[in-house]
C-alpha atoms as a PDB file:
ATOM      1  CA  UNK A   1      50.019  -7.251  -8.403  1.00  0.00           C
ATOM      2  CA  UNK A   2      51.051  -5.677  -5.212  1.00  0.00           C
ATOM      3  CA  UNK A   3      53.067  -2.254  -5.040  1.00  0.00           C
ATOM      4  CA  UNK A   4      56.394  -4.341  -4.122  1.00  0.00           C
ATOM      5  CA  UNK A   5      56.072  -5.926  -7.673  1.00  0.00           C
ATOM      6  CA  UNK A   6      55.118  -3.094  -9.457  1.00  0.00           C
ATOM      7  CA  UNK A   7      58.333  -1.544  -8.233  1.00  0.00           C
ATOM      8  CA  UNK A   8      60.258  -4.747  -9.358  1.00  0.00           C
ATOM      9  CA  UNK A   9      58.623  -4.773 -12.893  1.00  0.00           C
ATOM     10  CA  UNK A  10      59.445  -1.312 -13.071  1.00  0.00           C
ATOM     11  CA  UNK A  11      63.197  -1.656 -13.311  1.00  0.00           C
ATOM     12  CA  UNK A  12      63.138  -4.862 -15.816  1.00  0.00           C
ATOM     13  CA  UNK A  13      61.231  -2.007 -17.605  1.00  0.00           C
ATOM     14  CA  UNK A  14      63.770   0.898 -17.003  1.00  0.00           C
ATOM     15  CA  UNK A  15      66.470  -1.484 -18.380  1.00  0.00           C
ATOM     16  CA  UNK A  16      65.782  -1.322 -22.321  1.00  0.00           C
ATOM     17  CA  UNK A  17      65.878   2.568 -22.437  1.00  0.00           C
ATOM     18  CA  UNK A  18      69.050   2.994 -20.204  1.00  0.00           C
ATOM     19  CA  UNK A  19      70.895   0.187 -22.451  1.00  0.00           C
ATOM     20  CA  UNK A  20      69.324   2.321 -25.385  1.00  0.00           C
ATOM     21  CA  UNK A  21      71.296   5.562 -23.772  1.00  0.00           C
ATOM     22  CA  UNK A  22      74.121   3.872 -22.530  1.00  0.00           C
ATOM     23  CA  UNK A  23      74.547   2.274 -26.703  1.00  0.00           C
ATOM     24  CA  UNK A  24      73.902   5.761 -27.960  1.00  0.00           C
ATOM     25  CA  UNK A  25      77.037   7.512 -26.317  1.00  0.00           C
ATOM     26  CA  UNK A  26      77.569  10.934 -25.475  1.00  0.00           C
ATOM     27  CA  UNK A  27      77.613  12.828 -21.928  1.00  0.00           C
ATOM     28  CA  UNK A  28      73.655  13.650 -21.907  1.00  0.00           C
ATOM     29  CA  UNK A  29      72.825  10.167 -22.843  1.00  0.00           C
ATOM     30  CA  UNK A  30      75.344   8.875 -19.705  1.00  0.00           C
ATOM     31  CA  UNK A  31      74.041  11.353 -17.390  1.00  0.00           C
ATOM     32  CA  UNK A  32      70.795   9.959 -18.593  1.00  0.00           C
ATOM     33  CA  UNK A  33      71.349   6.574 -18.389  1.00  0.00           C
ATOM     34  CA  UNK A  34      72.757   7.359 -15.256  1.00  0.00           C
ATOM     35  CA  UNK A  35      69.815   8.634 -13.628  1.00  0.00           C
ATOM     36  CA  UNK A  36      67.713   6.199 -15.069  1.00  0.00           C
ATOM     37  CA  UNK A  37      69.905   3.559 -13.308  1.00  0.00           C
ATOM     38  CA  UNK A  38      69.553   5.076  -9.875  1.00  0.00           C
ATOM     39  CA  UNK A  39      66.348   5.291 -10.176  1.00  0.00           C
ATOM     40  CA  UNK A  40      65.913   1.524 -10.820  1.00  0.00           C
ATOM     41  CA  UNK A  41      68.054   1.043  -8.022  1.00  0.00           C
ATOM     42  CA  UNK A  42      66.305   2.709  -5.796  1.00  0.00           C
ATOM     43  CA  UNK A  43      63.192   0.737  -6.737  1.00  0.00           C
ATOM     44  CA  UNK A  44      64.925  -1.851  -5.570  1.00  0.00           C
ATOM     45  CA  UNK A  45      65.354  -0.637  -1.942  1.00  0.00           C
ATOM     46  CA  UNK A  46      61.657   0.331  -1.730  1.00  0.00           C
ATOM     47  CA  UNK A  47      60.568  -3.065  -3.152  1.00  0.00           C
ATOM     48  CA  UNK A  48      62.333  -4.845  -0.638  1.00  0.00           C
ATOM     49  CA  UNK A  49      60.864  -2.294   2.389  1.00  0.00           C
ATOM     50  CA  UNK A  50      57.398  -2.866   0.810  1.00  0.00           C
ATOM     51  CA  UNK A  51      57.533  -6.597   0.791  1.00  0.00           C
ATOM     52  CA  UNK A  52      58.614  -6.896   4.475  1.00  0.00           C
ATOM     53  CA  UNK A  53      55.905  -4.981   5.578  1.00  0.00           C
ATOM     54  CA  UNK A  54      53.369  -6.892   3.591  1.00  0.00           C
ATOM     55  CA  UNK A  55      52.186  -9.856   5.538  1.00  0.00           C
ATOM     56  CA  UNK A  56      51.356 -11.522   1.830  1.00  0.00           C
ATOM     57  CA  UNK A  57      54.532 -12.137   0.660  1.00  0.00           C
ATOM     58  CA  UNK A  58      54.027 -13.212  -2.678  1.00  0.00           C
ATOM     59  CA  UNK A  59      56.471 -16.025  -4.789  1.00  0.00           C
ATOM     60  CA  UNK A  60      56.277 -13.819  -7.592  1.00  0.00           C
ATOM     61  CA  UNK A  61      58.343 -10.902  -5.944  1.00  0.00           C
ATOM     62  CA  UNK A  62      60.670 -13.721  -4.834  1.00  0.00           C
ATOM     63  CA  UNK A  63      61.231 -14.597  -8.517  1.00  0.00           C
ATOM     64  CA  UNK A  64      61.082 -11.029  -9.925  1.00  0.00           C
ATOM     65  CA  UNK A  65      63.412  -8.783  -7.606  1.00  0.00           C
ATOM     66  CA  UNK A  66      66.845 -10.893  -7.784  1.00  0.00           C
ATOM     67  CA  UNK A  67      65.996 -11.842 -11.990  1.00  0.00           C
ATOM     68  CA  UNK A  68      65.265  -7.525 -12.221  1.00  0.00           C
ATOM     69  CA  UNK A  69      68.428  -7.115 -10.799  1.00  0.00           C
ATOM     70  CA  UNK A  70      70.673  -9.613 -13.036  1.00  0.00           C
ATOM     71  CA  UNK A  71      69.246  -8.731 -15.983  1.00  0.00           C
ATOM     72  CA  UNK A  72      69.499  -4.554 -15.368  1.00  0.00           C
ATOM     73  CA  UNK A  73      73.273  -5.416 -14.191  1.00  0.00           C
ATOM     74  CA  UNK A  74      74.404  -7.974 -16.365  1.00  0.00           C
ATOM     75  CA  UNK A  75      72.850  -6.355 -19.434  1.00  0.00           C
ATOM     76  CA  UNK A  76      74.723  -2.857 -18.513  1.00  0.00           C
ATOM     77  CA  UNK A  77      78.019  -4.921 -18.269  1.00  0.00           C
ATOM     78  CA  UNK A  78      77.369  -6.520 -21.474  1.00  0.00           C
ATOM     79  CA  UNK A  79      76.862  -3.034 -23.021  1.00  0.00           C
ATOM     80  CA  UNK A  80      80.174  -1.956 -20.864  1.00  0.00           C
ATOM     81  CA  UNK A  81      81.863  -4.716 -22.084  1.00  0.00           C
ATOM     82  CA  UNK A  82      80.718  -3.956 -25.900  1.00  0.00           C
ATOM     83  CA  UNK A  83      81.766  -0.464 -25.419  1.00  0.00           C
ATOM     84  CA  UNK A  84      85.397  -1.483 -24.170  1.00  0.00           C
ATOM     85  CA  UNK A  85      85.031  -0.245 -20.772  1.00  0.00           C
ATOM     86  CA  UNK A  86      84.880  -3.474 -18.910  1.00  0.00           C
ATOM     87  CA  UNK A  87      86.983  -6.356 -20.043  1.00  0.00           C
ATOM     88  CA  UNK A  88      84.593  -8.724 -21.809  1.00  0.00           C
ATOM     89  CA  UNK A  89      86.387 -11.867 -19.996  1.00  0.00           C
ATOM     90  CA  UNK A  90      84.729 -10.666 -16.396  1.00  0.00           C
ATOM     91  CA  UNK A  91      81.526  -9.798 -17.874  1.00  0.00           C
ATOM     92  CA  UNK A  92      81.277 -13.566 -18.811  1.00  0.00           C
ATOM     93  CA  UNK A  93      82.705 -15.007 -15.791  1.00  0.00           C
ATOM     94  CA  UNK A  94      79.893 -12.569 -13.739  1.00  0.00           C
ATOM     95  CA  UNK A  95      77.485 -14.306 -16.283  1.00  0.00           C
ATOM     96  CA  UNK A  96      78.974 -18.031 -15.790  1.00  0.00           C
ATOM     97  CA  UNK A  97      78.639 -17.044 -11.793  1.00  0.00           C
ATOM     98  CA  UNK A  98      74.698 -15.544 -11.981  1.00  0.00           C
ATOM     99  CA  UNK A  99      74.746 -19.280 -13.635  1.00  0.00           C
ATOM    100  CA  UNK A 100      75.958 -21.458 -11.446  1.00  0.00           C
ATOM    101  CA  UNK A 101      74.032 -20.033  -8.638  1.00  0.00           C
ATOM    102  CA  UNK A 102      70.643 -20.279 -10.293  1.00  0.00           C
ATOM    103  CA  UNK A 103      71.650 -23.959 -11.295  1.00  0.00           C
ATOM    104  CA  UNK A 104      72.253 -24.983  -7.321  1.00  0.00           C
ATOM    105  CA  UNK A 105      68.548 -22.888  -6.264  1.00  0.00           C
ATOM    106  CA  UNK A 106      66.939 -25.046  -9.510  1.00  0.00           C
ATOM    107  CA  UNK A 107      68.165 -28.343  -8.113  1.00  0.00           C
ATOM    108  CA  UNK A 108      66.741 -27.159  -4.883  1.00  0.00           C
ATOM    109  CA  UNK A 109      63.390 -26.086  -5.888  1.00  0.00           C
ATOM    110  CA  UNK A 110      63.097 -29.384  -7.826  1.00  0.00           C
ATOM    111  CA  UNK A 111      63.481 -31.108  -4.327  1.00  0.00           C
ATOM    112  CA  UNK A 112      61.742 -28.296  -2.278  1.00  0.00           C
ATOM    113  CA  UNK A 113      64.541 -27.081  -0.660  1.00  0.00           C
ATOM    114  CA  UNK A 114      64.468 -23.196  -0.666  1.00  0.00           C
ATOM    115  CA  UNK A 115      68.436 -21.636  -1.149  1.00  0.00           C
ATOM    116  CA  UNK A 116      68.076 -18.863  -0.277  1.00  0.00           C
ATOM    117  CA  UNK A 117      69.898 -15.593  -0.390  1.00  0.00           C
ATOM    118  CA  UNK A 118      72.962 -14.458   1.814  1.00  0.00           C
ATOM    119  CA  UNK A 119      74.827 -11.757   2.269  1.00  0.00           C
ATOM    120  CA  UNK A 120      77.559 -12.409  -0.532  1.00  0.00           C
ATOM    121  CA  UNK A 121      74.997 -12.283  -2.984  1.00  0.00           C
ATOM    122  CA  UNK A 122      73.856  -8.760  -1.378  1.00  0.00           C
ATOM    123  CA  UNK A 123      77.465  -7.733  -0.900  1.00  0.00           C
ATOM    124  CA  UNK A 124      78.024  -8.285  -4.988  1.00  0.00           C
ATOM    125  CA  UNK A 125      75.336  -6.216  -6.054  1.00  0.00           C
ATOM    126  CA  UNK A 126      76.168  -3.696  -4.211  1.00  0.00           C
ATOM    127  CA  UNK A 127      79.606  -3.552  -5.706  1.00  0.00           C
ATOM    128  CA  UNK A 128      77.872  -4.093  -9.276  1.00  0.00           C
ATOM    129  CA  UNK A 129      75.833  -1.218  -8.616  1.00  0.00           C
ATOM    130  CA  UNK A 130      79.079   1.023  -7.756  1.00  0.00           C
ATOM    131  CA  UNK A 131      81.058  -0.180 -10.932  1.00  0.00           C
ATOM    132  CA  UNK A 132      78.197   0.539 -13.509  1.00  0.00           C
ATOM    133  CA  UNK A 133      77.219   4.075 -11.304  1.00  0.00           C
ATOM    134  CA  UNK A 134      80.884   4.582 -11.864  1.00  0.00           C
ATOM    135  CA  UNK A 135      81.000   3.820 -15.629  1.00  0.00           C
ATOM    136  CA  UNK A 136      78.017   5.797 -15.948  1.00  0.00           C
ATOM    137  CA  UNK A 137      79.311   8.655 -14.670  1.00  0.00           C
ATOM    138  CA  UNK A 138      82.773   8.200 -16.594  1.00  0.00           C
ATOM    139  CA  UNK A 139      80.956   8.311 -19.703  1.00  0.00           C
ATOM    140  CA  UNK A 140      79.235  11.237 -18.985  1.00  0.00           C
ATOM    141  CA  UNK A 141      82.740  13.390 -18.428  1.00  0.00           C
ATOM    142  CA  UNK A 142      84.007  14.958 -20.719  1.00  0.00           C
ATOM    143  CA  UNK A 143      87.450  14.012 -22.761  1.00  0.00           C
ATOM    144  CA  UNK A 144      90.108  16.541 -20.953  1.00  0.00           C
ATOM    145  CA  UNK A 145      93.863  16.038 -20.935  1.00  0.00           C
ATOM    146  CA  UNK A 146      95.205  16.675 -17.620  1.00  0.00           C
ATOM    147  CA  UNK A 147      99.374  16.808 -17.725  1.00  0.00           C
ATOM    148  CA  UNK A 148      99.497  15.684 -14.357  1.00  0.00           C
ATOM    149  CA  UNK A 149      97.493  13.074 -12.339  1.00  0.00           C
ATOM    150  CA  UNK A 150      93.985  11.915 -13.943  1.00  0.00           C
ATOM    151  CA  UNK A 151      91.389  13.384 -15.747  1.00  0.00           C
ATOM    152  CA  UNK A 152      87.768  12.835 -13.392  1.00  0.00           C
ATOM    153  CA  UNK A 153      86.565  10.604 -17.228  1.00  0.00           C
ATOM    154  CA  UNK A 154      90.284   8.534 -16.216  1.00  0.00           C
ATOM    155  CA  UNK A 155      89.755   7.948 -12.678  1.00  0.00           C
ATOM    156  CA  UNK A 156      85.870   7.053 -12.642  1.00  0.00           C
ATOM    157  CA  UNK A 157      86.321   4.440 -15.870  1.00  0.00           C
ATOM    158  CA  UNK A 158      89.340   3.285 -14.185  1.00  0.00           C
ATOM    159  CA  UNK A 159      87.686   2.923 -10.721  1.00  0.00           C
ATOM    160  CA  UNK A 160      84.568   1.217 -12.460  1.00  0.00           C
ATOM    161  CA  UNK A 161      87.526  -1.186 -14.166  1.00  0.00           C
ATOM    162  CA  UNK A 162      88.738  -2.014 -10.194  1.00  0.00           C
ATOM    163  CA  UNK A 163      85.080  -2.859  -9.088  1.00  0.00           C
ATOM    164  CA  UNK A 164      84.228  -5.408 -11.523  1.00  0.00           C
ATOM    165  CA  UNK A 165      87.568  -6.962 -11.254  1.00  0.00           C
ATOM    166  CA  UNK A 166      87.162  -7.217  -7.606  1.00  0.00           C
ATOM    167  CA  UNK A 167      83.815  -8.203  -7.515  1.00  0.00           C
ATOM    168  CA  UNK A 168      84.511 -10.497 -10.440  1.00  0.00           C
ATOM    169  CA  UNK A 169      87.464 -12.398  -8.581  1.00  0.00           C
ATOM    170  CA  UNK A 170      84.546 -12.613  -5.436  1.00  0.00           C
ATOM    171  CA  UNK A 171      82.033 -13.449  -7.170  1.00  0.00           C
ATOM    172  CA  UNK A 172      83.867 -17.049  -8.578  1.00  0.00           C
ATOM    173  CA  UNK A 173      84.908 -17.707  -5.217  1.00  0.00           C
ATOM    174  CA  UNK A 174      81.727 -16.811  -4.076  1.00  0.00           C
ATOM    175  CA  UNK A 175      79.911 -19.047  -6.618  1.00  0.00           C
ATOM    176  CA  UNK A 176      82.275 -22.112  -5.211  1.00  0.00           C
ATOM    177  CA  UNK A 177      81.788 -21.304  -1.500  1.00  0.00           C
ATOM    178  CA  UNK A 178      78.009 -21.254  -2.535  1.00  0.00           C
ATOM    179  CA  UNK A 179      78.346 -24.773  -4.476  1.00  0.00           C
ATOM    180  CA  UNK A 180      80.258 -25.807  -1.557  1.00  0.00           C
ATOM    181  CA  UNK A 181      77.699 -24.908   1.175  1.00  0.00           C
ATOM    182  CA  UNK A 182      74.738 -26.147  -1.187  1.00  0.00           C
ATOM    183  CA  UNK A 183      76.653 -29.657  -2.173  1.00  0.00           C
ATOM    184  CA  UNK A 184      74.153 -31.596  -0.188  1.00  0.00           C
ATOM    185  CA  UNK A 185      71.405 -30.473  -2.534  1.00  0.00           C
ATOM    186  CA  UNK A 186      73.393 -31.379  -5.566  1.00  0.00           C
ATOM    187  CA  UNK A 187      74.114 -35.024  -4.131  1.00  0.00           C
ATOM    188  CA  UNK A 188      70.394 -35.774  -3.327  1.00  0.00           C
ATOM    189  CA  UNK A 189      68.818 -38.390  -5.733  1.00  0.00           C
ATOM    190  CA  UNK A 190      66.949 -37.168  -8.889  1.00  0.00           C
ATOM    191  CA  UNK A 191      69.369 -33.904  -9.575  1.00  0.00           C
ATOM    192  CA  UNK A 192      70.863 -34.243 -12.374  1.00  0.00           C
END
């Protein structure tokens, strides 16, 4: 297994123990499951930098990195969700979405087209990652009443809220634009 996988691996690993904090509430379990969370994510900027470098390329880091990242993300929105923060009805539309697009690249592996990934794909988990760092770090603030304006615990749950809506509403159009632009591999004979 090369180093770029080992990274990979590593944060399917780091997700069990910061869903574990995340469950157990409190600030020093957010703050933990907070830095356990940017340290996955940063594994997966130095997987990606390790891979291009390596002139092997292997299909198992193709499989691994994006499936790390859906199931550390849409695990920590399903615990969001659980824990009221995050509406539960865009946690399962960001499901339905991570869905859909794995449907159109199985149809086109079954034909051995490769669909790849673009930069709206990119673009989401990047916003994913700023709701959930943001909901992290909500949780981890204390409860303080503020007369006037918001308390920081207000405006980082609040702002985490904003993401995931956002993203949520791109991410379905997204997911059609993507069915749209893959439609030819959906038509093709022998697909379902």
């Amino acid at each position: 297994m090369s180093a770029a996988n080992l990274l990979t691996a590593s944060r399917l690993f780091l997700t069990a123990p910061i869903l574990v904090l995340v469950s157990t509430g409190g600030p020093v379990a957010a703050w933990g499951a907070f830095g356990l969370f940017v340290l996955a994510m940063l594994t997966d900027v130095f997987d990606g930098r390790l891979a291009r470098s390596d002139p092997r390329r292997s299909p198992l880091g193709n499989y691994l990195d994006p499936l790390a990242d859906k199931v550390l993300l849409m695990s920590l929105f399903i615990c969001l969700a659980s824990r009221g923060i995050i509406p539960a009805w865009m946690v399962v539309l960001l499901v339905a979405r991570e869905f859909v697009v794995s449907g159109v690249r199985s149809a086109g592996a079954v034909q051995g087209v490769v669909v790849g990934a673009n930069w709206m794909g990119k673009t989401k988990t990047f916003v994913q990652t700023l709701a959930v760092s943001a909901a992290l770090c909500g949780l981890a603030m204390p409860k303080t009443y503020v007369p006037y304006g918001s308390s920081p615990r207000a405006f980082l749950l609040g702002l985490a809220w904003w993401l995931t809506l956002a993203v949520t509403v791109a991410a379905v159009v997204f997911a059609l634009v993507f069915v749209y632009w893959n439609r030819a591999v959906l038509r093709r004979r022998g697909v379902g």
